[in-house]
Structures are given as C-alpha cells and as structure tokens.
N, C-alpha and C. Protein backbone atom coordinates (compact mmCIF):
# COMPACT_ATOMS: atom_id res chain seq x y z
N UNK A 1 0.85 -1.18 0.00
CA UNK A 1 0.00 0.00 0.00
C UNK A 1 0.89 1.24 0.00
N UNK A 2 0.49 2.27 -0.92
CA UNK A 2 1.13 3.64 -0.64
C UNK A 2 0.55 4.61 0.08
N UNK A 3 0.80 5.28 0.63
CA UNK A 3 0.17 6.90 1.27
C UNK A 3 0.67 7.62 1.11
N UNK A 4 -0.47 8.54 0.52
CA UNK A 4 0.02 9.71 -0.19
C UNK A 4 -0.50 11.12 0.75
N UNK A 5 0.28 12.02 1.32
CA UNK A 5 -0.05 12.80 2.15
C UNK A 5 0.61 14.10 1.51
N UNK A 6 -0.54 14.92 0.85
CA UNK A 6 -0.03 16.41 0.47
C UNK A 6 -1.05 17.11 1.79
N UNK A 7 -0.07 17.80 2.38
CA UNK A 7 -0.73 19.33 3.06
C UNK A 7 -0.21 20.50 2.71
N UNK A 8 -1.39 21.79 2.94
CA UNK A 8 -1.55 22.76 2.33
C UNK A 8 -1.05 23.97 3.29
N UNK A 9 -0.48 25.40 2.93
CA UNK A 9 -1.17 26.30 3.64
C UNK A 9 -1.69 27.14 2.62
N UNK A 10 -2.32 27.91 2.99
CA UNK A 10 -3.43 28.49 2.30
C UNK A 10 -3.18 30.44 2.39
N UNK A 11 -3.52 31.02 1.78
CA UNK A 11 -3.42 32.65 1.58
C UNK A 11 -4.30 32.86 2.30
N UNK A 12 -4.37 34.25 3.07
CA UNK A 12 -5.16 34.77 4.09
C UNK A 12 -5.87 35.20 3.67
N UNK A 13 -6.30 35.42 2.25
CA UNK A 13 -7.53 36.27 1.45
C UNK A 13 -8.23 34.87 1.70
N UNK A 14 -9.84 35.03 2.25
CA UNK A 14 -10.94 34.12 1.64
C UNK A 14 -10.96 32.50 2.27
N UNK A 15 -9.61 32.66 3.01
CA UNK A 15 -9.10 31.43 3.74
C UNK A 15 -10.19 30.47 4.31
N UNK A 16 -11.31 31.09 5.05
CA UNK A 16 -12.50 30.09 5.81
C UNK A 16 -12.93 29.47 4.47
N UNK A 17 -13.38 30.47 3.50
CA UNK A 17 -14.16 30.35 2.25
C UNK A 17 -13.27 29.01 1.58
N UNK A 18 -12.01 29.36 1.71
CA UNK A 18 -11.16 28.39 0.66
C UNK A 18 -10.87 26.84 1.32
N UNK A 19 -10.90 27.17 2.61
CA UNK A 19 -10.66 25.67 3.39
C UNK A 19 -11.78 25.00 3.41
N UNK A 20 -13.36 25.50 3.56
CA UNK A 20 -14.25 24.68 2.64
C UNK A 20 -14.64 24.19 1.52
N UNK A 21 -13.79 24.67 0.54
CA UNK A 21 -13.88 24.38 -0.72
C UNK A 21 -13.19 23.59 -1.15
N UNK A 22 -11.75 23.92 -0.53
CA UNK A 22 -10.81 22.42 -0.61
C UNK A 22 -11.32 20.94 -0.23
N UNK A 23 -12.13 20.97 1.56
CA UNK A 23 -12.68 20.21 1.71
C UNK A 23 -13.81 19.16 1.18
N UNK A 24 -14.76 20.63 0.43
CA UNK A 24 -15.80 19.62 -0.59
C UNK A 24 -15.33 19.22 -1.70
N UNK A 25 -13.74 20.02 -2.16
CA UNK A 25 -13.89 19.02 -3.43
C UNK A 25 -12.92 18.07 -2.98
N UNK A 26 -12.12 18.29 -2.03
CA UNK A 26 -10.68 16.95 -1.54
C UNK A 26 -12.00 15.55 -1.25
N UNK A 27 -13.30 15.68 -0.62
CA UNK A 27 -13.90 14.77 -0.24
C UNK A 27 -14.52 13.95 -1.89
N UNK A 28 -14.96 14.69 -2.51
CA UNK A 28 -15.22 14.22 -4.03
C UNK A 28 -14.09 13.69 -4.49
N UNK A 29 -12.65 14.31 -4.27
CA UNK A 29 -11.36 13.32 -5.55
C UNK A 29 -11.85 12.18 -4.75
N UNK A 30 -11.60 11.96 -2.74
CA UNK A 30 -11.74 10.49 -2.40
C UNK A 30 -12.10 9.47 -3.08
N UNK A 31 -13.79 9.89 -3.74
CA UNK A 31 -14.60 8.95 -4.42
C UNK A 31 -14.00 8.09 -5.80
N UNK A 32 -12.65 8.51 -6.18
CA UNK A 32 -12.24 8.20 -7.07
C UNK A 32 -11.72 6.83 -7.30
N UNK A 33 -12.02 6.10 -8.25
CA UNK A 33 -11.54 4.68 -8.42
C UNK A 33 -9.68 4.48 -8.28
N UNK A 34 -9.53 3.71 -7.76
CA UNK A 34 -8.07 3.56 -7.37
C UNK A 34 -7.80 3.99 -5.68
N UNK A 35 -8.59 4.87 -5.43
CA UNK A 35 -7.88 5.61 -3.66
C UNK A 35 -8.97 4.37 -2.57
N UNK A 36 -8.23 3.85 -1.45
CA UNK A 36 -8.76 2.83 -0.59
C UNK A 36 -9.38 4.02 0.56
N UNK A 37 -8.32 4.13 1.06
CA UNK A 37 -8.54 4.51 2.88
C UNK A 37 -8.36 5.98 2.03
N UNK A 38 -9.34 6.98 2.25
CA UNK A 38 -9.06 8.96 2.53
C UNK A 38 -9.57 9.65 3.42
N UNK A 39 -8.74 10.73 3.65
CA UNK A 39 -8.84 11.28 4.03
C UNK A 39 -8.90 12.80 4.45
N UNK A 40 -10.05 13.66 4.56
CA UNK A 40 -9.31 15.44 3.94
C UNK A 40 -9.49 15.68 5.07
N UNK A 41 -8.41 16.60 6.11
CA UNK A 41 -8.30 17.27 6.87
C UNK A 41 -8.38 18.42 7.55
N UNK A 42 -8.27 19.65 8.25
CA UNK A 42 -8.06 21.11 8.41
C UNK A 42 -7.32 20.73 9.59
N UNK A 43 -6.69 22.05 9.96
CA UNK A 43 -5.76 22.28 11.23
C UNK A 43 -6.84 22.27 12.32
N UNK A 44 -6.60 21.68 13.48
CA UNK A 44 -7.31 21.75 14.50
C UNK A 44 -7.56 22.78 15.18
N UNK A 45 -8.02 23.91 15.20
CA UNK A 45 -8.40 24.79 16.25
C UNK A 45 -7.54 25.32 17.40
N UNK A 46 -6.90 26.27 17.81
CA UNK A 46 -5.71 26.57 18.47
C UNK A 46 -4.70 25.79 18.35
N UNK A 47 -3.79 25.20 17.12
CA UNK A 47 -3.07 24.69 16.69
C UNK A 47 -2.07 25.81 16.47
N UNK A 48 -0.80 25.44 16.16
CA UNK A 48 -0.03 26.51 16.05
C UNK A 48 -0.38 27.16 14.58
N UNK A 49 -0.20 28.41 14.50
CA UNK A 49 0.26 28.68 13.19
C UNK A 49 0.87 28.22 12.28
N UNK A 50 2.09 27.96 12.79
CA UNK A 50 3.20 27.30 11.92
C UNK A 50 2.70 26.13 11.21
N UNK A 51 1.31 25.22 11.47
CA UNK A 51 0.90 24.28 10.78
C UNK A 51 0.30 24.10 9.90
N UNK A 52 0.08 23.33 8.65
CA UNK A 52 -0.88 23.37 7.21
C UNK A 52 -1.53 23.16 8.32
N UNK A 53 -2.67 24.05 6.83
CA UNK A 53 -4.04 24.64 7.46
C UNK A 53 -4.94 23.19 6.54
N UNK A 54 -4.72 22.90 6.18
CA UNK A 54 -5.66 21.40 5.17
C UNK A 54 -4.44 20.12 4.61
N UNK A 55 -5.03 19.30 4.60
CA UNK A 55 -4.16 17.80 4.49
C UNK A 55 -5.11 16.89 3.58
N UNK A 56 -4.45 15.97 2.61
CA UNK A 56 -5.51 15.01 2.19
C UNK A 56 -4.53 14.19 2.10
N UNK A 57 -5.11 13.05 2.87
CA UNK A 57 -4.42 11.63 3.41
C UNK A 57 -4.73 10.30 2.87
N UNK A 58 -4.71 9.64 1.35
CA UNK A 58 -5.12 9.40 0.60
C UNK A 58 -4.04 7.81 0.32
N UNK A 59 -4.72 6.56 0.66
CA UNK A 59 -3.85 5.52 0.23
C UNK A 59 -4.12 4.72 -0.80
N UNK A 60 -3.35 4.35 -1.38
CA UNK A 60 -3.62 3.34 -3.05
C UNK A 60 -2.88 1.73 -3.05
N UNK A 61 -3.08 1.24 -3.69
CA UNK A 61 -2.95 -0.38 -3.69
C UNK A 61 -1.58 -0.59 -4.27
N UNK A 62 -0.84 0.11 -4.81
CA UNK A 62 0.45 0.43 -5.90
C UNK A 62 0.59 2.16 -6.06
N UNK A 63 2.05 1.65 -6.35
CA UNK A 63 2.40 3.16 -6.98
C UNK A 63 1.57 3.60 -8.44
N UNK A 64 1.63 2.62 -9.50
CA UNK A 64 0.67 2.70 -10.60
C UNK A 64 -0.77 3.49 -10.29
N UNK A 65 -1.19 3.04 -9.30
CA UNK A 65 -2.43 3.58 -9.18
C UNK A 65 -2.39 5.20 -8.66
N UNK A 66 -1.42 5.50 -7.67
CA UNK A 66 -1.02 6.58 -7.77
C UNK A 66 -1.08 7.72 -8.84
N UNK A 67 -0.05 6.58 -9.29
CA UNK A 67 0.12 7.28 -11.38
C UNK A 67 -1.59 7.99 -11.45
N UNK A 68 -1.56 7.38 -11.90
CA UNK A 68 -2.84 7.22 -12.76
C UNK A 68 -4.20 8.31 -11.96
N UNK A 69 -4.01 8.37 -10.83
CA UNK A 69 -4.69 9.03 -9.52
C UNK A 69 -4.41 10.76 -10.41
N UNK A 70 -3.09 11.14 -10.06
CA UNK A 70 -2.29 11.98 -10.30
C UNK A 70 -2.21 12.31 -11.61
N UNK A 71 -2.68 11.77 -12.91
CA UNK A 71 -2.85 12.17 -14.08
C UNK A 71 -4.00 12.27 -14.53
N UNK A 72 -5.17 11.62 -13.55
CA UNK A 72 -6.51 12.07 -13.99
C UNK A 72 -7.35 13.46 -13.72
N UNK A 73 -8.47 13.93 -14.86
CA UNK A 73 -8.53 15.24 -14.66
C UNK A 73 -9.09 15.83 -13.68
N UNK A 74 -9.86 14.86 -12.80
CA UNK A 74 -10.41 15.66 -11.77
C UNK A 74 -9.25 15.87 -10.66
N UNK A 75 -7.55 15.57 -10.70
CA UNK A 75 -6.74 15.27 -9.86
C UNK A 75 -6.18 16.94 -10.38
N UNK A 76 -6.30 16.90 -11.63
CA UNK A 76 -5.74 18.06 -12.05
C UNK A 76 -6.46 19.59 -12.04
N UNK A 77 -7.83 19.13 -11.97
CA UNK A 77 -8.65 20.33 -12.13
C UNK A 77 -8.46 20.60 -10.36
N UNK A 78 -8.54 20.29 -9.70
CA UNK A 78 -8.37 20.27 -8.16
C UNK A 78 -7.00 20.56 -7.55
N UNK A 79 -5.24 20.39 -8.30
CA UNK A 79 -3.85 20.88 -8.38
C UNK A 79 -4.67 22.74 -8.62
N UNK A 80 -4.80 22.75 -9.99
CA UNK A 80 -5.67 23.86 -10.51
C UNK A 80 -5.83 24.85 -9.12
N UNK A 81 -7.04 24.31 -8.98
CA UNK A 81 -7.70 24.87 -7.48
C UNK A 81 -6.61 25.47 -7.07
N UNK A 82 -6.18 24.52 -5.76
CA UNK A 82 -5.23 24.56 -4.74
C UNK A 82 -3.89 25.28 -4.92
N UNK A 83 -3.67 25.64 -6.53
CA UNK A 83 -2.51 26.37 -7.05
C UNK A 83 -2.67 27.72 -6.59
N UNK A 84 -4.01 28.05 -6.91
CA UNK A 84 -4.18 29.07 -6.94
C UNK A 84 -4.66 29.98 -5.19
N UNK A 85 -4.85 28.94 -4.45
CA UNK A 85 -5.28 29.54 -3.37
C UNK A 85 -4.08 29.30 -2.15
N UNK A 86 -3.07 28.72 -2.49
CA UNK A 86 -1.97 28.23 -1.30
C UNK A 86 -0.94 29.02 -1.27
N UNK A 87 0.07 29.03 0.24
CA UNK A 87 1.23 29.81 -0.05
C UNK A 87 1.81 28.52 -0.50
N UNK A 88 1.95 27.40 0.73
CA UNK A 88 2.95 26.44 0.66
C UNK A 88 2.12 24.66 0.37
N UNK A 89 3.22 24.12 0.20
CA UNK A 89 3.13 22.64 -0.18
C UNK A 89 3.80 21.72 0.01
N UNK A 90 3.64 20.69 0.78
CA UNK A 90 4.18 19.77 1.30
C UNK A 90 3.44 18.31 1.07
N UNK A 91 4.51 17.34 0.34
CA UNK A 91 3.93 16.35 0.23
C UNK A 91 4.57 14.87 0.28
N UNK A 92 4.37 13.70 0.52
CA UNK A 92 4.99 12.83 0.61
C UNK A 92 4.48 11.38 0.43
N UNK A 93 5.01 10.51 -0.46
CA UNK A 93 4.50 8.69 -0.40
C UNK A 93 5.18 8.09 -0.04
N UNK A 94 4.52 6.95 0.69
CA UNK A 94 4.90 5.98 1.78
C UNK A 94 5.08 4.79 1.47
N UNK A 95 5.87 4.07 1.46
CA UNK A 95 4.83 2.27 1.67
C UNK A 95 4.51 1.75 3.05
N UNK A 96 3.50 1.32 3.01
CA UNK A 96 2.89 0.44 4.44
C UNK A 96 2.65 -0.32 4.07
C-alpha cells in the first residue's frame, strides 16, 4: 500500500471560504476509483500557526495507481484549485 499525504497552507484572502472548498472538493477526488482509505483534513483549532491549514491523506494499492490518480482530470482540475489559493506545499509517499 502507498500513502500519499499532500498538506496545504493556504493565503489569508478568503481562507475560511477556501478551506471549505478544498474540503468539498478533496472529499469528491476520495470517491475516485483507485484511492482505498481517505482522508481530507483542516488544522485543528488553536493549533499553532506554523501548521498546514488542510491535508488530504489518501492511500492506493500500488504506486501505478497513484500514477494514474495523479494524471486524472479531476486530480488536475483540483492541483488547478489549490494552485491558486496556497502559499505552501508539502507532500509525501509511503509504503505500508
């Protein structure tokens, strides 16, 4: 199994507005054929600053599927998104 964990921080313009929007559509990629276990996140509530403000925690059966996760368009129309509303980006795959 892989896990794939990108977190976000986000621009201070529109930020409440934008961390729900990430959320409804990070919960829609979930539905996508290939992803097992997901997960979309936000920072917990008196958390430090210093922490992404949104996370999507997302595991696949192979790296292939990954692939393929990552080249489809709703993966891209949603990069799109998140391009446009983040300062920073952090991301990483696992095997378990």
């Amino acid at each position: 199994m892989i896990r794939h964990i990108c977190m976000f921080s986000l621009k201070e313009e529109n930020k409440e507005a934008n961390i729900a929007e990430f959320i409804r559509r990070g919960r829609e990629l979930a539905k996508l054929p290939g992803i097992g276990s997901a997960r979309v996140e936000r920072k917990m509530e008196g958390a430090p600053n210093a922490n992404y403000d949104v996370a999507l925690i997302f595991d696949f059966d192979s790296l292939e599927a990954l692939g393929e996760y990552q080249v489809s368009p709703e993966h891209v129309a949603f990069g799109k998104f998140v391009g446009a509303i983040r300062k920073e980006r952090a991301c990483i795959d696992y095997e378990f």
